[in-house]
PDB file of N, CA and C in Angstrom:
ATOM      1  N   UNK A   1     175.958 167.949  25.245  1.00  0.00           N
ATOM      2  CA  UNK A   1     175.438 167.430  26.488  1.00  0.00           C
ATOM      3  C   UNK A   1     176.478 167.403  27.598  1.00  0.00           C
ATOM      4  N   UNK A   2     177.673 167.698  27.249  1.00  0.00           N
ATOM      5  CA  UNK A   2     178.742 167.846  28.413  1.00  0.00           C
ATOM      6  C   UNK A   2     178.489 168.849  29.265  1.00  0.00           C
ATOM      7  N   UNK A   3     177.717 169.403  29.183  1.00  0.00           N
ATOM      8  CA  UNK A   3     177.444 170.680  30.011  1.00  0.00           C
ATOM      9  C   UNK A   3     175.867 170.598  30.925  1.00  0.00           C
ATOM     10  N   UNK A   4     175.411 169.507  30.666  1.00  0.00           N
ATOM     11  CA  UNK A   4     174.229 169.753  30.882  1.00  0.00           C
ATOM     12  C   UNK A   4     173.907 168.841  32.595  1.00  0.00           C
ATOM     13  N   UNK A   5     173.074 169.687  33.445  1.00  0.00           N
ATOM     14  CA  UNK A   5     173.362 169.448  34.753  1.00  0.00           C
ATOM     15  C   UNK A   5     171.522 169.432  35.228  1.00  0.00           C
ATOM     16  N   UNK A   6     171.460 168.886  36.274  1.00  0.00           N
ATOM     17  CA  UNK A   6     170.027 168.731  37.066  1.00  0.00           C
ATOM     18  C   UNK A   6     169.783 170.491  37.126  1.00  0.00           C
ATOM     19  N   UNK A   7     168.643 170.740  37.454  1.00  0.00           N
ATOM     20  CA  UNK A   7     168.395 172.072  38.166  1.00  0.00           C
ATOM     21  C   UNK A   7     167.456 171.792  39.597  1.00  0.00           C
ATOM     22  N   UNK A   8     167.174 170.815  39.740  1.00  0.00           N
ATOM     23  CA  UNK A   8     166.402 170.957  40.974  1.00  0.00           C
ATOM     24  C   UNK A   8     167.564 169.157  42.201  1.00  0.00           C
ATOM     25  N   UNK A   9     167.537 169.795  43.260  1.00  0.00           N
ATOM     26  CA  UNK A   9     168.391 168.645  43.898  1.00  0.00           C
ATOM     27  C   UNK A   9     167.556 167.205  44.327  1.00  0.00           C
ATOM     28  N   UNK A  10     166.921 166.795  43.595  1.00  0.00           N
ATOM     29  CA  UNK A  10     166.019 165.755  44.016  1.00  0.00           C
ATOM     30  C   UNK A  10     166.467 164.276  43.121  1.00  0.00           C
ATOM     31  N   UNK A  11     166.436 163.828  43.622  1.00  0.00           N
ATOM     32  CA  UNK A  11     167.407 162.362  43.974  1.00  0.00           C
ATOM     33  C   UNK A  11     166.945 161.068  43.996  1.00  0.00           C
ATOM     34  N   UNK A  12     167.148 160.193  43.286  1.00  0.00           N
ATOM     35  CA  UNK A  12     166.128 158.485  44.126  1.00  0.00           C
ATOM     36  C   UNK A  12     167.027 157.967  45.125  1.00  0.00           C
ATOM     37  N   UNK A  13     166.396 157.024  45.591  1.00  0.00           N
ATOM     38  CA  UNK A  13     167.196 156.442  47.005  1.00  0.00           C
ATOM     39  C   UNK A  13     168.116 155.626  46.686  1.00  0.00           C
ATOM     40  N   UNK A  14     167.774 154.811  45.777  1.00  0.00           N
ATOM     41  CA  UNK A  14     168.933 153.752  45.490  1.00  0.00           C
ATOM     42  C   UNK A  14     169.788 153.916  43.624  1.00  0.00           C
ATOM     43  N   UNK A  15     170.484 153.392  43.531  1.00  0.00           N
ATOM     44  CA  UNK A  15     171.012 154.093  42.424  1.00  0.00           C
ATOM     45  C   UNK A  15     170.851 153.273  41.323  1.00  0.00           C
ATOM     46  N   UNK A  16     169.632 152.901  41.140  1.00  0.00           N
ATOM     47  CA  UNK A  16     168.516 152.648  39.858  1.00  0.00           C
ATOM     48  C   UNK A  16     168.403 153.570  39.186  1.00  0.00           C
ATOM     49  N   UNK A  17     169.012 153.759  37.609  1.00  0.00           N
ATOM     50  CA  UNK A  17     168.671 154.979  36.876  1.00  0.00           C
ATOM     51  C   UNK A  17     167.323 155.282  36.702  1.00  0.00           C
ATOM     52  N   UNK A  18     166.419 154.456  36.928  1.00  0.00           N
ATOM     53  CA  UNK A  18     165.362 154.764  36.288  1.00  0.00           C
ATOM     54  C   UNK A  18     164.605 153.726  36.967  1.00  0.00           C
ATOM     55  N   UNK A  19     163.121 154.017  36.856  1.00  0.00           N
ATOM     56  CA  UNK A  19     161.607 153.339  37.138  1.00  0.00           C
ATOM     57  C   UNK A  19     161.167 152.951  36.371  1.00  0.00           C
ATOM     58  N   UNK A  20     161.418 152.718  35.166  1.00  0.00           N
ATOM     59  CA  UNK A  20     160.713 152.070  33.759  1.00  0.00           C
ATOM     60  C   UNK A  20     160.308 150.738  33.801  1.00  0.00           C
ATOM     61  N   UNK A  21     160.978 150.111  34.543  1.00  0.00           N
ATOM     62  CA  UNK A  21     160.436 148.547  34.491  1.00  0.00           C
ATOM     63  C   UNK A  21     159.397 148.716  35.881  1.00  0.00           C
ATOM     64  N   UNK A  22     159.571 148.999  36.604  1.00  0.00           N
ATOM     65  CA  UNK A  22     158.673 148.843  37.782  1.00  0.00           C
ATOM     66  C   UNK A  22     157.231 149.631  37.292  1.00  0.00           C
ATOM     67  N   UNK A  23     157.602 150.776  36.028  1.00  0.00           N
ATOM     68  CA  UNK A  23     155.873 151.315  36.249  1.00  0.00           C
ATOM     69  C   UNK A  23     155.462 150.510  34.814  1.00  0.00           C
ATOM     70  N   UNK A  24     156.525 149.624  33.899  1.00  0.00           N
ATOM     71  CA  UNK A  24     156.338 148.950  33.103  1.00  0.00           C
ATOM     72  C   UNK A  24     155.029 147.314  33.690  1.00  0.00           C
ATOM     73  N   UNK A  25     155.767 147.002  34.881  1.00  0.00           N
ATOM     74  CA  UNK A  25     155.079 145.858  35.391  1.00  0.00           C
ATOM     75  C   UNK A  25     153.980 146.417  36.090  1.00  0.00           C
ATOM     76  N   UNK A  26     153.698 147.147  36.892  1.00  0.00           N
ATOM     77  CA  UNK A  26     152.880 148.293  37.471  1.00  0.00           C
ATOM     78  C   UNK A  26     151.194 148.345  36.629  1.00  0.00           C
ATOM     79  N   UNK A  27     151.731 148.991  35.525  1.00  0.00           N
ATOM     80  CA  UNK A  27     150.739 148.845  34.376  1.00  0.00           C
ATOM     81  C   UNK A  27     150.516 148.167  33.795  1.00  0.00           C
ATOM     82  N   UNK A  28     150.748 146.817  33.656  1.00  0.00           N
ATOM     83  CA  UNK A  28     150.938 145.407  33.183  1.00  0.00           C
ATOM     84  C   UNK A  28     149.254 144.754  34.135  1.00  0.00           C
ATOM     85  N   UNK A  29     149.928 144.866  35.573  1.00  0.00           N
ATOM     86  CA  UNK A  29     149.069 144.060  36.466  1.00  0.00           C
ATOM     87  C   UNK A  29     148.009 145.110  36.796  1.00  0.00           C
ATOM     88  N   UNK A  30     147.827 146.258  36.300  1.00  0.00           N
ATOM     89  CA  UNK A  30     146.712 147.055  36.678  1.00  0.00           C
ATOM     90  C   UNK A  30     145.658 146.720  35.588  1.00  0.00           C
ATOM     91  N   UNK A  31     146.722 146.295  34.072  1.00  0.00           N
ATOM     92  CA  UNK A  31     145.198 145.960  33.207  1.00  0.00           C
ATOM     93  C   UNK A  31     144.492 144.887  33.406  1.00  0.00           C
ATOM     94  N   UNK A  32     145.603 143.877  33.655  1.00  0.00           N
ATOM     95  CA  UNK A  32     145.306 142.358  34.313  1.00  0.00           C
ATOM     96  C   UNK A  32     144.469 142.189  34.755  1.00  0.00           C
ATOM     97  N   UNK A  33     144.305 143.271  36.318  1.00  0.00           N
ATOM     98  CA  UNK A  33     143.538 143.072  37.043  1.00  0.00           C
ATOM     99  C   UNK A  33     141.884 143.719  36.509  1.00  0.00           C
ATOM    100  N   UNK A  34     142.019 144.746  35.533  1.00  0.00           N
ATOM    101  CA  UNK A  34     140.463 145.500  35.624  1.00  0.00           C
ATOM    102  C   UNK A  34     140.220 144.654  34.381  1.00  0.00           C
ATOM    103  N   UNK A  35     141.050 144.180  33.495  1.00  0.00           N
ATOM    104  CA  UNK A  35     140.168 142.910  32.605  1.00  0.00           C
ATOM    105  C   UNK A  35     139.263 141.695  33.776  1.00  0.00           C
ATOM    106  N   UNK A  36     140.404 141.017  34.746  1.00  0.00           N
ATOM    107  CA  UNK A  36     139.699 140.258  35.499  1.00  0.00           C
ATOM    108  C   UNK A  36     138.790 140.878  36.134  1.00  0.00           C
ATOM    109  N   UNK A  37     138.773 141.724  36.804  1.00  0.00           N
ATOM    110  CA  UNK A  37     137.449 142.067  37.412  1.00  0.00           C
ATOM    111  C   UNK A  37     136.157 142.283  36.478  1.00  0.00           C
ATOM    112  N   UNK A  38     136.045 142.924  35.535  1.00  0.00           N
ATOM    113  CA  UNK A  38     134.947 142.997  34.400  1.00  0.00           C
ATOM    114  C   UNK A  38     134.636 141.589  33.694  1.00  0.00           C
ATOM    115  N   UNK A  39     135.369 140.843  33.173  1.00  0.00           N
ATOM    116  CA  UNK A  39     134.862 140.050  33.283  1.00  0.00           C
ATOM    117  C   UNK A  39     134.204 138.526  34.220  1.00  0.00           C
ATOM    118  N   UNK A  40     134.549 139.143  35.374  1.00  0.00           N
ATOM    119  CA  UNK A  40     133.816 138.478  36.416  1.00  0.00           C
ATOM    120  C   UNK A  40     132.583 139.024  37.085  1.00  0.00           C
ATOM    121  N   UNK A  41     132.377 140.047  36.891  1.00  0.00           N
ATOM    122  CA  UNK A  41     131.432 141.532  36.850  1.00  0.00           C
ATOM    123  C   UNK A  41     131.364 141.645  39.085  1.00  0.00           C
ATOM    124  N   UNK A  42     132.983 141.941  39.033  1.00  0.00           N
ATOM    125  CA  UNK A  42     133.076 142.834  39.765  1.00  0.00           C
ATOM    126  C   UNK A  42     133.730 144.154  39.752  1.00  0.00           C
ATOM    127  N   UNK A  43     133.672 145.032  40.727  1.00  0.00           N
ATOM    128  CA  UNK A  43     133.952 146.050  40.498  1.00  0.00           C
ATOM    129  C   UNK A  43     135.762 146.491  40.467  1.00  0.00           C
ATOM    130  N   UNK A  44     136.395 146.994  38.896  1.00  0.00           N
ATOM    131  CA  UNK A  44     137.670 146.831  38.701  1.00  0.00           C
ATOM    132  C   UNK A  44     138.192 147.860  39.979  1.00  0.00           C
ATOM    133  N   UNK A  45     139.752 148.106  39.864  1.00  0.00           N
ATOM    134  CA  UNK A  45     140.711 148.591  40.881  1.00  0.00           C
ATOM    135  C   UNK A  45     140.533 150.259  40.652  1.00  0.00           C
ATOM    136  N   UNK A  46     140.625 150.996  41.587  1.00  0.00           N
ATOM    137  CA  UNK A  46     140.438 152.661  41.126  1.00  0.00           C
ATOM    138  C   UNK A  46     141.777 152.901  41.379  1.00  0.00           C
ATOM    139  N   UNK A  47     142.736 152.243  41.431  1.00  0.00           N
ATOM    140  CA  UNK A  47     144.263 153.107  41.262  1.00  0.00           C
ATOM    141  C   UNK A  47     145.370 151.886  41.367  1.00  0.00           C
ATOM    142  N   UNK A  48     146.360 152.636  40.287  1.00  0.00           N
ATOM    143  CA  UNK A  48     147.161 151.735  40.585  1.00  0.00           C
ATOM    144  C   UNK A  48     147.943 151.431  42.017  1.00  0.00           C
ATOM    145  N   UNK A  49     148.183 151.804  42.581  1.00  0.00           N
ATOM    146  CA  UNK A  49     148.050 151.788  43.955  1.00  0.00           C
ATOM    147  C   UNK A  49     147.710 150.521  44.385  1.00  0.00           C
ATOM    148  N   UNK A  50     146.406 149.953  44.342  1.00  0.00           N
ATOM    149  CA  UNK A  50     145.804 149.087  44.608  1.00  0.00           C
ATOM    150  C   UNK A  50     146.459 147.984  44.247  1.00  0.00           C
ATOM    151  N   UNK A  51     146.859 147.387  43.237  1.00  0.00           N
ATOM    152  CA  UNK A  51     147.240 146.714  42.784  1.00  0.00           C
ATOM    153  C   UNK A  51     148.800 146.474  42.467  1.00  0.00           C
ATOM    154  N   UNK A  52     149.535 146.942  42.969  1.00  0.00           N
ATOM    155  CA  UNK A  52     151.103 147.040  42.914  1.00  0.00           C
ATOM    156  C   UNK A  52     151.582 148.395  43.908  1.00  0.00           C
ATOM    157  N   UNK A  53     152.456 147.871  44.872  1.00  0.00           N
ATOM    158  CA  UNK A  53     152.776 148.901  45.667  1.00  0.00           C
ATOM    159  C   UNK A  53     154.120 149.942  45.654  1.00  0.00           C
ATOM    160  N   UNK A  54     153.816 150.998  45.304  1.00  0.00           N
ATOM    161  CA  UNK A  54     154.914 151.835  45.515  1.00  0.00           C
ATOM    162  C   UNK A  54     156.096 151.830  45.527  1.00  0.00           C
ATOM    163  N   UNK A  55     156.427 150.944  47.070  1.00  0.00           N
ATOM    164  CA  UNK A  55     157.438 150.191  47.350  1.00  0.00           C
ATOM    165  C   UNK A  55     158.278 149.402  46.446  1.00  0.00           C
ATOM    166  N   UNK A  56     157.578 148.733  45.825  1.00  0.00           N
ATOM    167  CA  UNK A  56     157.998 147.508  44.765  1.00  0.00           C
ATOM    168  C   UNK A  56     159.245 148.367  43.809  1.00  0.00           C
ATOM    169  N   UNK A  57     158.887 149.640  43.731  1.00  0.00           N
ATOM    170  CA  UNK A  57     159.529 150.239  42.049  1.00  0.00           C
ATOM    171  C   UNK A  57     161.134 149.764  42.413  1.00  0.00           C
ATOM    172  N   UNK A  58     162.385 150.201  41.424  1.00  0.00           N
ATOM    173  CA  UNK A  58     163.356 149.892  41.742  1.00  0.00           C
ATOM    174  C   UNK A  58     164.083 151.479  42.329  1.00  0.00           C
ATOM    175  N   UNK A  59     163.339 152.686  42.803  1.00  0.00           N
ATOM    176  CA  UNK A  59     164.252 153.531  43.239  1.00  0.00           C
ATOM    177  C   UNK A  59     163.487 153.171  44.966  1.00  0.00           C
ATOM    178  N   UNK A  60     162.370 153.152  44.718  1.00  0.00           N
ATOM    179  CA  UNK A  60     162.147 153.138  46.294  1.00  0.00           C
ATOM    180  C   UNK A  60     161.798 154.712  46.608  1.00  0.00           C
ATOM    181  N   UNK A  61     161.443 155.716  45.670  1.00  0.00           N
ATOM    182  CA  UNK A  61     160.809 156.911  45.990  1.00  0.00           C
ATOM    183  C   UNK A  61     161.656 158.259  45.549  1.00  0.00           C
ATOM    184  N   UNK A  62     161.724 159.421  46.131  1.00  0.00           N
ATOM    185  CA  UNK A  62     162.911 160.342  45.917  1.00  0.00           C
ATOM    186  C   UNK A  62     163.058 161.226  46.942  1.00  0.00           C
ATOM    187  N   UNK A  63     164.384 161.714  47.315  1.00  0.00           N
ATOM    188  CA  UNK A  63     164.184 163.114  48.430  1.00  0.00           C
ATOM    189  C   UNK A  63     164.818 164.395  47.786  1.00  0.00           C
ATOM    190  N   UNK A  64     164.868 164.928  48.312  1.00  0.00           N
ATOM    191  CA  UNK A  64     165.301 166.520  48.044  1.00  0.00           C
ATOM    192  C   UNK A  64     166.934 166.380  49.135  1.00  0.00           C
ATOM    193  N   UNK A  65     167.809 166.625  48.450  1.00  0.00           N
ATOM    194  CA  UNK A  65     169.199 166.402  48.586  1.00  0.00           C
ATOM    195  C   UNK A  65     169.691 168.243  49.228  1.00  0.00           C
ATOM    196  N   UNK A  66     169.778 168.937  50.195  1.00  0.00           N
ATOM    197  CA  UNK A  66     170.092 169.839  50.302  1.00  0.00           C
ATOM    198  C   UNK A  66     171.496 170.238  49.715  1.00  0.00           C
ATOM    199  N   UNK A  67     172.612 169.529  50.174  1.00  0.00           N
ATOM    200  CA  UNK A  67     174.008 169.662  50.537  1.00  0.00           C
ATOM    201  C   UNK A  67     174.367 169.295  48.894  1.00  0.00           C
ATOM    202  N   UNK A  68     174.090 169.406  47.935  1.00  0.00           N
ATOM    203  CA  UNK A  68     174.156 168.418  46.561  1.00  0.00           C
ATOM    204  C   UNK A  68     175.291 169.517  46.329  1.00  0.00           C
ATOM    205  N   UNK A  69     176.245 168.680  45.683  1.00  0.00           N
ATOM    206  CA  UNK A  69     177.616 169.495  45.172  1.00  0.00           C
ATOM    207  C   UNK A  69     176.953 169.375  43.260  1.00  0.00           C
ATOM    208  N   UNK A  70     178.176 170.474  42.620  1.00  0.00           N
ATOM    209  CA  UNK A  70     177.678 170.549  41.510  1.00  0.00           C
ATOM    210  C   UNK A  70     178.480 169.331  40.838  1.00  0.00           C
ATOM    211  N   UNK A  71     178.694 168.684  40.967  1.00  0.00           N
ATOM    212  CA  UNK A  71     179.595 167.355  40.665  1.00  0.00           C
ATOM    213  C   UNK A  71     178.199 166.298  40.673  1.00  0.00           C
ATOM    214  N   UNK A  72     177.157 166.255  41.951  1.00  0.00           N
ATOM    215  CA  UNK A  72     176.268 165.881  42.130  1.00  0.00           C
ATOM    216  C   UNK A  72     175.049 165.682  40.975  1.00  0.00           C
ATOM    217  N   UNK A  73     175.126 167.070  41.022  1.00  0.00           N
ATOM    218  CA  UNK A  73     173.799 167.611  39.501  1.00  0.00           C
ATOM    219  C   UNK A  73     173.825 167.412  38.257  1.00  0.00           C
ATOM    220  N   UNK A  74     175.963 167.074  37.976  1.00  0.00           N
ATOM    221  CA  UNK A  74     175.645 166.199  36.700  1.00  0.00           C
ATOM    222  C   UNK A  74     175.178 165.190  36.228  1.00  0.00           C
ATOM    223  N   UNK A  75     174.588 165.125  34.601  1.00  0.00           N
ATOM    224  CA  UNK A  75     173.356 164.200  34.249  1.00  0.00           C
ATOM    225  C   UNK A  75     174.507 163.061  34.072  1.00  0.00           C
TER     226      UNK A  75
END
């Protein structure tokens, strides 16, 4: 694995290795919510979206890094 490097330059914003807990809680409150809605017999959420925003995760999204050195691309 010493050798092993990104191939595409795309990047998160903040330097959170990872989104696992944010789509961990994400999917948490999406079942939450379509249990509560069914059993109240309204109509459940059509995306997670709805129910936890984007925003919330811990990278905050990703961009495409033009200028990325190969120092950059290592994993």
């Amino acid at each position: 694995m010493s050798r092993s490097y990104k191939k595409t330059k795309i990047f998160g914003y903040t330097t959170a290795s990872s989104d696992k807990l944010g789509k961990k809680i994400n999917h948490h409150k999406f079942r939450q919510a379509t249990r509560l809605a069914l059993s109240t017999g309204k109509e459940p959420p059509h995306s997670l979206n709805a129910v936890y925003g984007i925003w919330d995760f811990p990278k905050d999204g990703k961009h495409y890094w033009r200028n990325a050195t190969k120092r950059d691309m290592t994993k």
